[in-house]
C-alpha atoms as a PDB file:
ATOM      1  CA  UNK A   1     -13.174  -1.521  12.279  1.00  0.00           C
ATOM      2  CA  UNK A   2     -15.028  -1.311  15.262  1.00  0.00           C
ATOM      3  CA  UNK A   3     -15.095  -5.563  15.726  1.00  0.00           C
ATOM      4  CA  UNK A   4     -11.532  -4.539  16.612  1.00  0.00           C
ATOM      5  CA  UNK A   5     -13.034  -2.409  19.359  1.00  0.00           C
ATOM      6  CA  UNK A   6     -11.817  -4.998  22.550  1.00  0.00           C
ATOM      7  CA  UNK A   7      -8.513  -5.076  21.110  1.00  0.00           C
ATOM      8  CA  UNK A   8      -7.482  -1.465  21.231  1.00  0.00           C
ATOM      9  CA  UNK A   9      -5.942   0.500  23.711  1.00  0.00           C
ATOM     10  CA  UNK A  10      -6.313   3.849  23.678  1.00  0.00           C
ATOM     11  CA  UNK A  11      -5.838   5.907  26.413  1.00  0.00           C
ATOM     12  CA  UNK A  12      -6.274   9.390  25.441  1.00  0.00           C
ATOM     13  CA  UNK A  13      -8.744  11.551  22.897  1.00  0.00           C
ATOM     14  CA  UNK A  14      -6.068  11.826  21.016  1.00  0.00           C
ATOM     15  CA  UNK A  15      -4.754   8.361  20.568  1.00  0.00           C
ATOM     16  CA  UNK A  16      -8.614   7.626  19.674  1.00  0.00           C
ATOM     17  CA  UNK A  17      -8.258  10.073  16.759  1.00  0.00           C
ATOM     18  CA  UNK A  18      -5.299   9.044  15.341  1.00  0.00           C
ATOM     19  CA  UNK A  19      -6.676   5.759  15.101  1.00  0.00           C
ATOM     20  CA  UNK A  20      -9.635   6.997  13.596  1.00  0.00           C
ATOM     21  CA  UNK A  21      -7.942   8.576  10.907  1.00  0.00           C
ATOM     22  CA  UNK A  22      -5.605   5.965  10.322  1.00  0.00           C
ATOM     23  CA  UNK A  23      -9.119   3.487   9.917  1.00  0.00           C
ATOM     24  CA  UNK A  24     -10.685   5.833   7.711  1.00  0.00           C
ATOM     25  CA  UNK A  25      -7.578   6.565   5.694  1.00  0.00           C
ATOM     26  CA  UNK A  26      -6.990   2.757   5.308  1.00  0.00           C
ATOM     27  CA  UNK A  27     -10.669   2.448   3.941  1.00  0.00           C
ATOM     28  CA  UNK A  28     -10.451   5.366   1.719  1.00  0.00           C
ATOM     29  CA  UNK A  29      -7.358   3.669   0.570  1.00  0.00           C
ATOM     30  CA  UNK A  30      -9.342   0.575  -0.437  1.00  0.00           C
ATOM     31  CA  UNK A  31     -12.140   2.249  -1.965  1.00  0.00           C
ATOM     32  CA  UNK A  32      -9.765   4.266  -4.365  1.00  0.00           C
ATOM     33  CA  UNK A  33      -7.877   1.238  -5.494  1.00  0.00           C
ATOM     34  CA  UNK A  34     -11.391  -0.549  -6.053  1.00  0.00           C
ATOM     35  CA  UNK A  35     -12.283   2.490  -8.122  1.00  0.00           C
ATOM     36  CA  UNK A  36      -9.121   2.935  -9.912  1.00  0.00           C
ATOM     37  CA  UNK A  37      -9.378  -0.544 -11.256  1.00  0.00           C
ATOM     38  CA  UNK A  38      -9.341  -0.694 -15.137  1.00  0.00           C
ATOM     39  CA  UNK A  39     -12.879  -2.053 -15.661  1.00  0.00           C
ATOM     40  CA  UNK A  40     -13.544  -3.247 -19.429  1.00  0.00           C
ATOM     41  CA  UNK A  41     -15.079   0.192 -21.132  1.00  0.00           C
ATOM     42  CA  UNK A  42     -16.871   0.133 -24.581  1.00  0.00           C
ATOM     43  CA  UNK A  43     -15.004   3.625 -25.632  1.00  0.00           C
ATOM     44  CA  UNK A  44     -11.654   2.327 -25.137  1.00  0.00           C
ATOM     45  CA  UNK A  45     -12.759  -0.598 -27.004  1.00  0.00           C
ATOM     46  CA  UNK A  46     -13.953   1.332 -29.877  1.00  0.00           C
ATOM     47  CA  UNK A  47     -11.240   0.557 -31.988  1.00  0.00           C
ATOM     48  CA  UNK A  48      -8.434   2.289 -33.652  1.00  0.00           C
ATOM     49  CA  UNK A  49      -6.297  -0.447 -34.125  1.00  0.00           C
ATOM     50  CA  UNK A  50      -6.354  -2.831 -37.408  1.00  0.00           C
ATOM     51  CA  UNK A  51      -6.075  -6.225 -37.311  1.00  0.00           C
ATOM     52  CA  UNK A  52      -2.379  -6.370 -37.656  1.00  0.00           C
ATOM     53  CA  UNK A  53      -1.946  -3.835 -34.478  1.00  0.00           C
ATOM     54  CA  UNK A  54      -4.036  -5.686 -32.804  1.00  0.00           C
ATOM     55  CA  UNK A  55      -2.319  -8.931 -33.254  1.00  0.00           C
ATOM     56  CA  UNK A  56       0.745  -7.348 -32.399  1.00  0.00           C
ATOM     57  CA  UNK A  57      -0.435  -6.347 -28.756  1.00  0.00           C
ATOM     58  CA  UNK A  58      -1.645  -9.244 -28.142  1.00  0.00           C
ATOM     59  CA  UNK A  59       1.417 -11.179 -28.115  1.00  0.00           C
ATOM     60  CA  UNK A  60       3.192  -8.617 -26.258  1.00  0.00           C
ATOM     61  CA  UNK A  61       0.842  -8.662 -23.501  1.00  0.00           C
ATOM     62  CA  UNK A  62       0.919 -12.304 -23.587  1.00  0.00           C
ATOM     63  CA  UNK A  63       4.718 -12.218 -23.089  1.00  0.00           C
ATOM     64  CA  UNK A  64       4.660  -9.871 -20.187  1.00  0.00           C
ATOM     65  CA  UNK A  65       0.974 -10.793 -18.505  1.00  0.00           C
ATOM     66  CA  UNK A  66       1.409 -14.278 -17.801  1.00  0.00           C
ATOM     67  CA  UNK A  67      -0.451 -15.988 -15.163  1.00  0.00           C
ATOM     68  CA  UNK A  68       3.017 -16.677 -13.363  1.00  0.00           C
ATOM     69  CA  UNK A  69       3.263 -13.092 -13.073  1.00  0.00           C
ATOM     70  CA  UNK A  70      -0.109 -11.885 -12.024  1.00  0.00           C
ATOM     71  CA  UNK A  71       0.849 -14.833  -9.240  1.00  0.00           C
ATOM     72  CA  UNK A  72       4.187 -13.468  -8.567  1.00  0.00           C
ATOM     73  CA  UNK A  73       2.830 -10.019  -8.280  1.00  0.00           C
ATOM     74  CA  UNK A  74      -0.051 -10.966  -5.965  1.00  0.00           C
ATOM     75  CA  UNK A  75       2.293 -12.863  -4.114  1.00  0.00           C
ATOM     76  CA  UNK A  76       4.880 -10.144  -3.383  1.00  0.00           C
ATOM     77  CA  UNK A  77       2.413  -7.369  -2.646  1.00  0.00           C
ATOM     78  CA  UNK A  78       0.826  -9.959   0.389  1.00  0.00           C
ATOM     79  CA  UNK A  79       4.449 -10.235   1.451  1.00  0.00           C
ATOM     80  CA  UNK A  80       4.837  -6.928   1.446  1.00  0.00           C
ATOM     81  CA  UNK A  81       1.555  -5.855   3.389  1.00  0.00           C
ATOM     82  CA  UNK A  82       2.725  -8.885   5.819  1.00  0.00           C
ATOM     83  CA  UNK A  83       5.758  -7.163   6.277  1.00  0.00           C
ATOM     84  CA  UNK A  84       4.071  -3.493   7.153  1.00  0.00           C
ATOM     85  CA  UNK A  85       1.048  -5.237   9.474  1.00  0.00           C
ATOM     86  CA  UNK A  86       4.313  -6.698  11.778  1.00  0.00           C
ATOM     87  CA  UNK A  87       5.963  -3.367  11.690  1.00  0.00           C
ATOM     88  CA  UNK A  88       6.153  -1.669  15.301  1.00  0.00           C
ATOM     89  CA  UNK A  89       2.812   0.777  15.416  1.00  0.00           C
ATOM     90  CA  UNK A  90       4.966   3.872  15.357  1.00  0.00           C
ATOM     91  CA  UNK A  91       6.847   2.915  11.899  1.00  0.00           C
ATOM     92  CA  UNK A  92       3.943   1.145  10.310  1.00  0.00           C
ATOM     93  CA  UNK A  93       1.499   4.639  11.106  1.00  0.00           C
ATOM     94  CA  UNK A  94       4.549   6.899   9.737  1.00  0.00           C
ATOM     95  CA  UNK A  95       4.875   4.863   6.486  1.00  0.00           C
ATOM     96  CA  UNK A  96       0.893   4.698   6.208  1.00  0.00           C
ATOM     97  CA  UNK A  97       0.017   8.295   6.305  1.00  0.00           C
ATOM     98  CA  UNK A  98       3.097   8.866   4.219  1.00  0.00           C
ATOM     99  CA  UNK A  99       3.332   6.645   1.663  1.00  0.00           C
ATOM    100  CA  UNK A 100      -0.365   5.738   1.560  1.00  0.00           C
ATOM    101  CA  UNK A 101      -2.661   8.427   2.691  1.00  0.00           C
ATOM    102  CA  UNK A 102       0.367  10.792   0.861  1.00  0.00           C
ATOM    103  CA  UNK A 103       0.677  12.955   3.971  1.00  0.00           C
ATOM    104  CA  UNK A 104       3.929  15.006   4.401  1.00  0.00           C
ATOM    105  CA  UNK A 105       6.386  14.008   7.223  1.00  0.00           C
ATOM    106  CA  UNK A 106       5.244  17.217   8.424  1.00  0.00           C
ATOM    107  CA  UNK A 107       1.428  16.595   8.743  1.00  0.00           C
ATOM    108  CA  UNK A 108       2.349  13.028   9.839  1.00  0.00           C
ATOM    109  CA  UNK A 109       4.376  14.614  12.683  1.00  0.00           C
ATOM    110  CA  UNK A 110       0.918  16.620  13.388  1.00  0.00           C
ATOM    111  CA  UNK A 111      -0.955  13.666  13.840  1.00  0.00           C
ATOM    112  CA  UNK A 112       1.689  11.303  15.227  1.00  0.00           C
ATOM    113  CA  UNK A 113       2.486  14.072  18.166  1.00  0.00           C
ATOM    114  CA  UNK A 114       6.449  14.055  17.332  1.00  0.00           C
ATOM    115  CA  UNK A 115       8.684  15.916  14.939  1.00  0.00           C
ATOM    116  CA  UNK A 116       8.858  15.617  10.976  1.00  0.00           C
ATOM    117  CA  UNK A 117      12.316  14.374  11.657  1.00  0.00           C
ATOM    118  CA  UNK A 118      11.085  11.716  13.874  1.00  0.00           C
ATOM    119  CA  UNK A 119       9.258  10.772  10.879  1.00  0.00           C
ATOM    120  CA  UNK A 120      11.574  10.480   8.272  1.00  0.00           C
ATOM    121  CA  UNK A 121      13.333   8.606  10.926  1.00  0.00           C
ATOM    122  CA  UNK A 122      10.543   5.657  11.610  1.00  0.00           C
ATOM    123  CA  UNK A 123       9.820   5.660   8.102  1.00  0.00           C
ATOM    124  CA  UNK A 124      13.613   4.996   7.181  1.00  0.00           C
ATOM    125  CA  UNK A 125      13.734   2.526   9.778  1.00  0.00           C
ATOM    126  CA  UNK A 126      10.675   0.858   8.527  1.00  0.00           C
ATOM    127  CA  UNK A 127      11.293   0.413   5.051  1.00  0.00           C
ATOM    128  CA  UNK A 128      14.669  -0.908   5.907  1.00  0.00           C
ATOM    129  CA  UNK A 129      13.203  -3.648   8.059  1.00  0.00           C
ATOM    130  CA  UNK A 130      10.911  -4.733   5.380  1.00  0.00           C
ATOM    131  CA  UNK A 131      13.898  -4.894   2.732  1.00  0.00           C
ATOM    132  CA  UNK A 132      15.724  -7.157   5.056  1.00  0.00           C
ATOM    133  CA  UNK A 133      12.651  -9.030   5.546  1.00  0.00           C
ATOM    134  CA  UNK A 134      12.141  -9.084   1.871  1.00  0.00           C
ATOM    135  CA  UNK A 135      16.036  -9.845   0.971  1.00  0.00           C
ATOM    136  CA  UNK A 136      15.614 -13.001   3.445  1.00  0.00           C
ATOM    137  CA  UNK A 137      12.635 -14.640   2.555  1.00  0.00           C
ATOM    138  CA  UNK A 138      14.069 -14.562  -0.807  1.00  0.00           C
ATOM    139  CA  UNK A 139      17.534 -15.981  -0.130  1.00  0.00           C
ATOM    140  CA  UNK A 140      19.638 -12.658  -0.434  1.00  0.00           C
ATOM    141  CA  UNK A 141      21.675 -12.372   2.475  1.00  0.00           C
END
C-alpha cells in the first residue's frame, strides 16, 4: 500500500481517507476470501457416505470440476478484475465499496462526497463498461 505512496495524489484529508479505507477494505477483502477458503477438515471427512455414495460424487465432481474449468474460471475472474482496475476511479470506488466492501449506495455516497444517486449512477455505468468489455473480448458484438 504505502510503496504506492509517490504515485498518489491526494490533495485533501479527505481524499487521504477515502483512500485509506478503500486500501484497508481491499485487504480485508483478501484476508476474508483467504479465510473463507474450504481447507480439507477431518470432521467433514468423517464419513457418512458408503462406498456407493461416494463413488457417485466422485464422478459428478469430476464432470463439473475439470481442470479446463478451474482454468476458465481463473481466467475470467483476472479478466474481470482487469476490467474494474481500468475503470475511471470514481466508478471503480462506487462498485468497490458496493459490491465488495457491501456498503449501501448511501454510505458509499458518505464516503465518495456525492449523492446515493450519483452512485447507483457510476456503478450502472461501470458494470456496463465491463460487460461490453467482457462481450468483446469474447467475440459478442
Amino acid at each position: 500500500m504505502l510503496g504506492d505512496w509517490e504515485k498518489i495524489e491526494l490533495r485533501s484529508e479527505k481524499e487521504f481517507r477515502n483512500y485509506l479505507f478503500l486500501e484497508a477494505g481491499r485487504k480485508i477483502l483478501k484476508k476474508a476470501r483467504f479465510h473463507a477458503q474450504e481447507r480439507r477438515d477431518a470432521r467433514r471427512e468423517a464419513g457418512s457416505l458408503d462406498t456407493d455414495e461416494a463413488e457417485t460424487l466422485r464422478g459428478v465432481y469430476a464432470s463439473v470440476l475439470t481442470p479446463s474449468r478451474c482454468a476458465d474460471a481463473r481466467e475470467e475472474v483476472a479478466a474481470i478484475e482487469d476490467a474494474i482496475a481500468e475503470l475511471p476511479e470514481a466508478q471503480r470506488d462506487a462498485i468497490t465499496l458496493t459490491r465488495l466492501l457491501g456498503l449501501t449506495t448511501a454510505e458509499a455516497g458518505v464516503e465518495l462526497g456525492v449523492t446515493e444517486s450519483a452512485v447507483r449512477g457510476l456503478i450502472a455505468r461501470g458494470l456496463a463498461r465491463i460487460a461490453a468489455q467482457r462481450s468483446a473480448q469474447r467475440g459478442e458484438g
